[in-house]
C-alpha atoms as a PDB file:
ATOM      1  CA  UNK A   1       0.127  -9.182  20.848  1.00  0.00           C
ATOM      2  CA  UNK A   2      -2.803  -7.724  22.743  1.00  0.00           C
ATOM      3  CA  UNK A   3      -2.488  -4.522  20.879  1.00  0.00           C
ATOM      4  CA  UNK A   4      -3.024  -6.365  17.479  1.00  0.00           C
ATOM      5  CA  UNK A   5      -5.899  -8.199  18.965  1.00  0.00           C
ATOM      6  CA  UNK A   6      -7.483  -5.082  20.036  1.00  0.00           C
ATOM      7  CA  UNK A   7      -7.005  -3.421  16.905  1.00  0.00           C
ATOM      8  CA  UNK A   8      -8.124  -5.706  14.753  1.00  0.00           C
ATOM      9  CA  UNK A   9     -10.576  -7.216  16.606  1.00  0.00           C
ATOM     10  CA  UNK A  10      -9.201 -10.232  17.358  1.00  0.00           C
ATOM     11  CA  UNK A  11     -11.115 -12.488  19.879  1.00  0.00           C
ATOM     12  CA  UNK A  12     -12.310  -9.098  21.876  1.00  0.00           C
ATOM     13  CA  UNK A  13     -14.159  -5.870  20.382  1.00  0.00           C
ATOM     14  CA  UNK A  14     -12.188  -3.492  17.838  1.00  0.00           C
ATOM     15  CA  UNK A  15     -10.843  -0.815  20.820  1.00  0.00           C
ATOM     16  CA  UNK A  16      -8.293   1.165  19.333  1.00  0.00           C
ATOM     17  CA  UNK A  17      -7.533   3.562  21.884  1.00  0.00           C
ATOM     18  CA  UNK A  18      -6.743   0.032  23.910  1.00  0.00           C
ATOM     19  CA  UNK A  19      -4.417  -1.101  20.804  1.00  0.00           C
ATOM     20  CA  UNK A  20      -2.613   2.558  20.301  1.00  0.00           C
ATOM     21  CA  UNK A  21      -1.757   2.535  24.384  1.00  0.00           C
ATOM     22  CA  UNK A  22      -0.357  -1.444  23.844  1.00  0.00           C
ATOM     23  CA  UNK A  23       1.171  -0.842  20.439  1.00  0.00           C
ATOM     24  CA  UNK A  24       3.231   2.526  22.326  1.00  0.00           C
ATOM     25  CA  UNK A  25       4.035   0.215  25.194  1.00  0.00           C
ATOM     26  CA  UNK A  26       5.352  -2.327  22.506  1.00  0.00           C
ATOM     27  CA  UNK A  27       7.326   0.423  20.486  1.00  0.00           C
ATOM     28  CA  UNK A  28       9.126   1.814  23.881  1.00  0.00           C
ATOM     29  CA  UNK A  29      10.768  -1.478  23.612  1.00  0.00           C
ATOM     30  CA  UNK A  30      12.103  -1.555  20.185  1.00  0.00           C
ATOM     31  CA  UNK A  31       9.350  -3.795  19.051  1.00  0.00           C
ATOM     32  CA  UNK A  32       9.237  -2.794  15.278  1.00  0.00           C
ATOM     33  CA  UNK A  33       6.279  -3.701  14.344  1.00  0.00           C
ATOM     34  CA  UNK A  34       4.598  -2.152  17.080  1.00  0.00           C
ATOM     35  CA  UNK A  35       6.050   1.155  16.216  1.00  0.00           C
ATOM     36  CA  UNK A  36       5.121   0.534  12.497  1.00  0.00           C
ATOM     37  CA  UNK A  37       1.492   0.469  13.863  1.00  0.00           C
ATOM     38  CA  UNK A  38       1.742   2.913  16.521  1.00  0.00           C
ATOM     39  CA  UNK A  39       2.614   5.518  13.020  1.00  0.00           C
ATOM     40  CA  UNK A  40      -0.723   3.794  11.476  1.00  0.00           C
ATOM     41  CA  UNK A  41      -2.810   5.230  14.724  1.00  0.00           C
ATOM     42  CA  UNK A  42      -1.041   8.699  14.378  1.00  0.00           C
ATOM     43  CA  UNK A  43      -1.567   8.492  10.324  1.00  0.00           C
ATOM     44  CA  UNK A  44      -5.279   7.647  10.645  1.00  0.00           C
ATOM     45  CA  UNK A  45      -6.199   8.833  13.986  1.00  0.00           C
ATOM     46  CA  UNK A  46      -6.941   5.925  15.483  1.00  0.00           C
ATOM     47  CA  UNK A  47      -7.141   5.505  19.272  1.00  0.00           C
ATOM     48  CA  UNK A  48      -5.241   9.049  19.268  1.00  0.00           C
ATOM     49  CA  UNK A  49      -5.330  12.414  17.772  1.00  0.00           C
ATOM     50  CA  UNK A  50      -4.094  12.169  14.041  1.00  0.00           C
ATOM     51  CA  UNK A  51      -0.891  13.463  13.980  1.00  0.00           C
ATOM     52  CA  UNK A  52       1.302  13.587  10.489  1.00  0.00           C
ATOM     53  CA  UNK A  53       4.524  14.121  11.767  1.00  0.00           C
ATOM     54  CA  UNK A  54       4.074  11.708  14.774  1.00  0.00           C
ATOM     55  CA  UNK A  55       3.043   8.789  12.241  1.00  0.00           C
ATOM     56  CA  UNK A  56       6.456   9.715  10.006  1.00  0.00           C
ATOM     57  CA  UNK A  57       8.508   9.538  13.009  1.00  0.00           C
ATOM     58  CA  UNK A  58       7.174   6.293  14.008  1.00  0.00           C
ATOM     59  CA  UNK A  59       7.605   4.826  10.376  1.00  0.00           C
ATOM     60  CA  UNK A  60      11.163   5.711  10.250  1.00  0.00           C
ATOM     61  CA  UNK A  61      11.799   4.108  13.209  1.00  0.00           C
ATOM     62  CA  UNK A  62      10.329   1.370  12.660  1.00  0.00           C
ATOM     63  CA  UNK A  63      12.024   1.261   9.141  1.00  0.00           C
ATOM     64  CA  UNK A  64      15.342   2.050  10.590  1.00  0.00           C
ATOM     65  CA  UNK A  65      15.180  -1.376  12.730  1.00  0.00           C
ATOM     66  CA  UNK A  66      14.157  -2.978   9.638  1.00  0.00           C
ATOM     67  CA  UNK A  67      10.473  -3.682   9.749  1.00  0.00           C
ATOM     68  CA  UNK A  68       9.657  -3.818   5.743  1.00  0.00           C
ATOM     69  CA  UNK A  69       5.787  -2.120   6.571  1.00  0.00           C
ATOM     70  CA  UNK A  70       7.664   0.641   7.909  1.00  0.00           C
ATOM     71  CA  UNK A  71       9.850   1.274   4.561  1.00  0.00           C
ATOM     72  CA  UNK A  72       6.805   0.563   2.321  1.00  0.00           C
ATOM     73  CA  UNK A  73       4.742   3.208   4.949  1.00  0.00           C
ATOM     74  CA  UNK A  74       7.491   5.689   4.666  1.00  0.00           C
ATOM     75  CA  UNK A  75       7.634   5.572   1.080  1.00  0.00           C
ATOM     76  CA  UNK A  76       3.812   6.364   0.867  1.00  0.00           C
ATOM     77  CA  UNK A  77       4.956   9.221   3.293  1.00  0.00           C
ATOM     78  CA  UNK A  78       7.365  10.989   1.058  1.00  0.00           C
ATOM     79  CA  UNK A  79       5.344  10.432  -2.377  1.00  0.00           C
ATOM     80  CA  UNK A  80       2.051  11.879  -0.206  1.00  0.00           C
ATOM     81  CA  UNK A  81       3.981  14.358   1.866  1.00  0.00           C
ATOM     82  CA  UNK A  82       2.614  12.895   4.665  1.00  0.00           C
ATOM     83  CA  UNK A  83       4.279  14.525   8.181  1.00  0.00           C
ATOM     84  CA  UNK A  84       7.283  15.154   5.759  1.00  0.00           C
ATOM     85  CA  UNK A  85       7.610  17.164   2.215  1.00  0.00           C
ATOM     86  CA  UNK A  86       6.616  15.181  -0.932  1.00  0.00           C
ATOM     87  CA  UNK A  87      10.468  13.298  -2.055  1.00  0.00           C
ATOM     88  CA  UNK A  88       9.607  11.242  -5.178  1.00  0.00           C
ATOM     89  CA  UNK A  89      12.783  10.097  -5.407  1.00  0.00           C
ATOM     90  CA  UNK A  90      13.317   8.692  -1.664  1.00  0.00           C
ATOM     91  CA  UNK A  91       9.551   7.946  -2.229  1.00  0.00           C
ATOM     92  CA  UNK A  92      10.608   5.475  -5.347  1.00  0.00           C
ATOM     93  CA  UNK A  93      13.776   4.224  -3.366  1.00  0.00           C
ATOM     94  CA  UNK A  94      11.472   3.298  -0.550  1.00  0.00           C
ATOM     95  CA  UNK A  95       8.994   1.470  -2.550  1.00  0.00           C
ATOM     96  CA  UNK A  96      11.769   0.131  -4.408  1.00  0.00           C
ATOM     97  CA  UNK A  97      13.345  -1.756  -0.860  1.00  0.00           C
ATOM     98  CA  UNK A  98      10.034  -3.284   0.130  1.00  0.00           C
ATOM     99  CA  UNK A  99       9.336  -4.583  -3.284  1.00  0.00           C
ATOM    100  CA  UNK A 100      11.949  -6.146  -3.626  1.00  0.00           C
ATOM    101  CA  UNK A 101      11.462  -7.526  -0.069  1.00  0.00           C
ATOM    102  CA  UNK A 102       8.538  -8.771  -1.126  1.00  0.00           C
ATOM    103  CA  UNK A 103       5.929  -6.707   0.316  1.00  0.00           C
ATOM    104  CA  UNK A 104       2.633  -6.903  -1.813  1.00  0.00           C
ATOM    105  CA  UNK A 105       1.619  -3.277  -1.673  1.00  0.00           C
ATOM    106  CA  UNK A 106       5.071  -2.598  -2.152  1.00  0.00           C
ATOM    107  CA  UNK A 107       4.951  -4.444  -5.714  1.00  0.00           C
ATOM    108  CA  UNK A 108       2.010  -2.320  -6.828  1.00  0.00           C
ATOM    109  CA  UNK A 109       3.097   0.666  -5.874  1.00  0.00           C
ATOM    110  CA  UNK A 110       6.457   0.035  -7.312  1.00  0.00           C
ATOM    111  CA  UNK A 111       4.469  -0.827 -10.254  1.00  0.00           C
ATOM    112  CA  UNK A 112       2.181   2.413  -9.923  1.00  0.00           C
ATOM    113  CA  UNK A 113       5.690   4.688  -9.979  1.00  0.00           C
ATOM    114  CA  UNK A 114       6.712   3.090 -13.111  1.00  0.00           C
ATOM    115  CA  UNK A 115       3.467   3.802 -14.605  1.00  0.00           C
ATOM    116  CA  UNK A 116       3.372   7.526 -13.995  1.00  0.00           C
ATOM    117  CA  UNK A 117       6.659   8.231 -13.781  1.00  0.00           C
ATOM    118  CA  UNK A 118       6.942   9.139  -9.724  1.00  0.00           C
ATOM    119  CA  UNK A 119      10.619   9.212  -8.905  1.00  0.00           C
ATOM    120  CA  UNK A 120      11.644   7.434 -12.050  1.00  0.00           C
ATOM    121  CA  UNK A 121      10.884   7.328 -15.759  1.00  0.00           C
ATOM    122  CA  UNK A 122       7.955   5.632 -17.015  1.00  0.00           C
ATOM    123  CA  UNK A 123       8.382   2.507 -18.182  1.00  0.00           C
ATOM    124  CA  UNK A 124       5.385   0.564 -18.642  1.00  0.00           C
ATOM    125  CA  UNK A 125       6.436  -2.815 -19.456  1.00  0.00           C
ATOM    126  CA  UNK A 126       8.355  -2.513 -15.742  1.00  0.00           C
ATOM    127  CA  UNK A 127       5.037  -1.640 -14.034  1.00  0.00           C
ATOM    128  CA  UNK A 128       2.971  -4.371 -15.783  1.00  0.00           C
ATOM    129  CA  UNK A 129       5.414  -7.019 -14.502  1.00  0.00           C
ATOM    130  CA  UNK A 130       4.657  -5.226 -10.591  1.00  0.00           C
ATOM    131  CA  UNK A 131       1.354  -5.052 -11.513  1.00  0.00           C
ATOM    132  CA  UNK A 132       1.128  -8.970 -12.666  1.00  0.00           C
ATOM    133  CA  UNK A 133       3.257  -9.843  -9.485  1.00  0.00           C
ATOM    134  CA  UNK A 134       1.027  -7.967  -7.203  1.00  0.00           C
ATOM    135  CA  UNK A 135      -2.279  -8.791  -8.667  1.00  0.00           C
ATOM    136  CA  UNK A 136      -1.124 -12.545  -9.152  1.00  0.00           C
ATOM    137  CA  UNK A 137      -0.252 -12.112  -5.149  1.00  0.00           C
ATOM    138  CA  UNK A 138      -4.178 -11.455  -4.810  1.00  0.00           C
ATOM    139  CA  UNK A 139      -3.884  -6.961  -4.838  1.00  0.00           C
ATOM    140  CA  UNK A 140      -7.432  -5.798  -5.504  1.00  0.00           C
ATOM    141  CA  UNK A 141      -5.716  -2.562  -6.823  1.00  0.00           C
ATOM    142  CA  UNK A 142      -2.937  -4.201  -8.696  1.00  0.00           C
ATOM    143  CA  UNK A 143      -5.325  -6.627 -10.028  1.00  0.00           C
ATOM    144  CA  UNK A 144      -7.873  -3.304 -11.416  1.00  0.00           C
ATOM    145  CA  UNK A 145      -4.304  -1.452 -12.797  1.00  0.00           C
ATOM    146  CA  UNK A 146      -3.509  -4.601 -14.464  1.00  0.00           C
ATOM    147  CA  UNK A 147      -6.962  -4.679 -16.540  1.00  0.00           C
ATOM    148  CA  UNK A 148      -6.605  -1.197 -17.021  1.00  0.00           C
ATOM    149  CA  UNK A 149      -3.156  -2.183 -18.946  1.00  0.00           C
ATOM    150  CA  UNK A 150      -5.024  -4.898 -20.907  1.00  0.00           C
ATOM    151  CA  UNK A 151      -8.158  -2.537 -21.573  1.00  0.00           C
ATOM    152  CA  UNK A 152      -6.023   0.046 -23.166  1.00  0.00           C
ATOM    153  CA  UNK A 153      -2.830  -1.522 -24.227  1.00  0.00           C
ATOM    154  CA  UNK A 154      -0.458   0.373 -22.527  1.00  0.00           C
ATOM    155  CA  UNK A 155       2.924  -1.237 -23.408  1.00  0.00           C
ATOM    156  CA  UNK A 156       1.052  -5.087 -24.153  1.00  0.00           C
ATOM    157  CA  UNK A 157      -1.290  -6.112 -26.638  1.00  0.00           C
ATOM    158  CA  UNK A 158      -4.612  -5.301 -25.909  1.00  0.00           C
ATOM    159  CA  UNK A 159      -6.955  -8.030 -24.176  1.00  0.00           C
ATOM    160  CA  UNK A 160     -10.478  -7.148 -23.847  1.00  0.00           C
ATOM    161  CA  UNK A 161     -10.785 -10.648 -21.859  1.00  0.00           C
ATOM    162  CA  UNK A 162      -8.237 -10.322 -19.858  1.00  0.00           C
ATOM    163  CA  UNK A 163      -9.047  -6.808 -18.926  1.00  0.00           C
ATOM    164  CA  UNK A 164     -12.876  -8.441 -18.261  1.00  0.00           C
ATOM    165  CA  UNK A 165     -11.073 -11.105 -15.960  1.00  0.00           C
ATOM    166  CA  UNK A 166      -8.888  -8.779 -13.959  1.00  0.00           C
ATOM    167  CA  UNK A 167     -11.651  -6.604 -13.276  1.00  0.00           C
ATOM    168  CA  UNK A 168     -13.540  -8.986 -12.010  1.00  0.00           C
ATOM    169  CA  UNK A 169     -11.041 -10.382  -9.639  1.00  0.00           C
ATOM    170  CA  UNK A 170     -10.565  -7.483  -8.592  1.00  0.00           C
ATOM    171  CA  UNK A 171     -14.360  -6.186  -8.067  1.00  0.00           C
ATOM    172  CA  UNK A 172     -15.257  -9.427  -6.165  1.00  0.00           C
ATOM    173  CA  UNK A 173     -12.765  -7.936  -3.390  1.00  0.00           C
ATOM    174  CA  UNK A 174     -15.092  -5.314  -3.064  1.00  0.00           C
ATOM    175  CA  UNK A 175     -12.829  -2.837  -4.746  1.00  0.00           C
ATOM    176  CA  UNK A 176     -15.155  -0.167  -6.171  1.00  0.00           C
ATOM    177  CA  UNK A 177     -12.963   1.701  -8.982  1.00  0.00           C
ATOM    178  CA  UNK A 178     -12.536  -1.875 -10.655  1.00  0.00           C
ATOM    179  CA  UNK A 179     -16.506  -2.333 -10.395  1.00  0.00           C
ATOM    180  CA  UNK A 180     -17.108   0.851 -12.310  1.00  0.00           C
ATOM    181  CA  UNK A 181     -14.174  -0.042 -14.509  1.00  0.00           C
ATOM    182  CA  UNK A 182     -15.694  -3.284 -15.328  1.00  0.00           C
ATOM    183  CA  UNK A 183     -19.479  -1.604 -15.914  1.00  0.00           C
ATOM    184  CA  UNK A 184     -18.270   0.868 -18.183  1.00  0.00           C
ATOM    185  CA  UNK A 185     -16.244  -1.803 -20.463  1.00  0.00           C
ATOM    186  CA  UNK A 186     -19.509  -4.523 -20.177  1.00  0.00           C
ATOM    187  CA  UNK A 187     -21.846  -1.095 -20.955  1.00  0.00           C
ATOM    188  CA  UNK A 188     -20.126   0.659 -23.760  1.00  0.00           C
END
């Protein structure tokens, strides 16, 4: 628990180099979530020397022993091609799993694969249902792809309002692409 209090912050200063040494103490004993984080650190380079392939190996592990971060993490690996070659397909499965486990990123990015097509068809009417999960679920970024899908009626009936609404959720979480989004609907 020290390791998540150090890397967040937590009652003591952010000190991730403190949290990445805790969280690989953690992971040496099968503690899943702590190896789920420990592939954050090697992802982002936090507390260590980013490392790709390090943060994939940690993911999968951690996904293996059934930590649902993990499969949504490793998902984001294969569609990126991070520290493994770009799979859309085991990218959508993995999205798929912790979606349907309930993780909230999980739901938009589920929703984001059925939009564009990544390891699936498109099928919009599919990813506005993620999207509306996710955004209802508070997702800044499901809550801006949502008003996107209102703004331009992309498989729904258009809804300048709703768009408007969305948008705005979404901007007061400090997400910047849905402030522009919502200036350049209010401006034009």
């Amino acid at each position: 628990i020290l390791g998540y209090f150090n890397y967040y912050g937590i009652i003591t200063s952010e000190n991730n180099d403190k949290a990445f040494n805790l969280f690989i103490n953690a992971s040496e004993k099968n503690h899943t979530l702590a190896q789920n984080f420990v592939g954050l650190c090697y992802d982002h380079g936090y507390g260590t020397i980013k490392n790709e392939k390090l943060a994939f190996e940690y993911y999968e592990k951690a996904a293996n022993n059934g930590n649902i971060g993990a499969v949504y993490n490793l998902g984001i690996s294969y569609k990126n091609g991070i520290g493994v070659e770009k799979d859309y397909n085991k990218a959508f499965e993995l999205l798929k799993q912790s979606a349907e486990e309930g993780h909230i990123m999980g739901l938009m990015m589920l929703g984001y694969c059925y939009d564009l097509g990544i390891g699936t068809k498109i099928d919009k009417q599919k990813a506005f249902k993620l999207y509306q999960k996710s955004a209802d679920s508070g997702n800044m970024v499901a809550q801006n792809n949502l008003a996107v899908f209102f703004e331009k009626g992309n498989g729904i009936t258009k809804d300048i309002d709703k768009a408007i609404y969305w948008y705005e959720k979404s901007a007061k979480q400090g997400y910047e692409l849905a402030k522009n989004n919502l200036n350049k609907l209010q401006n034009y």
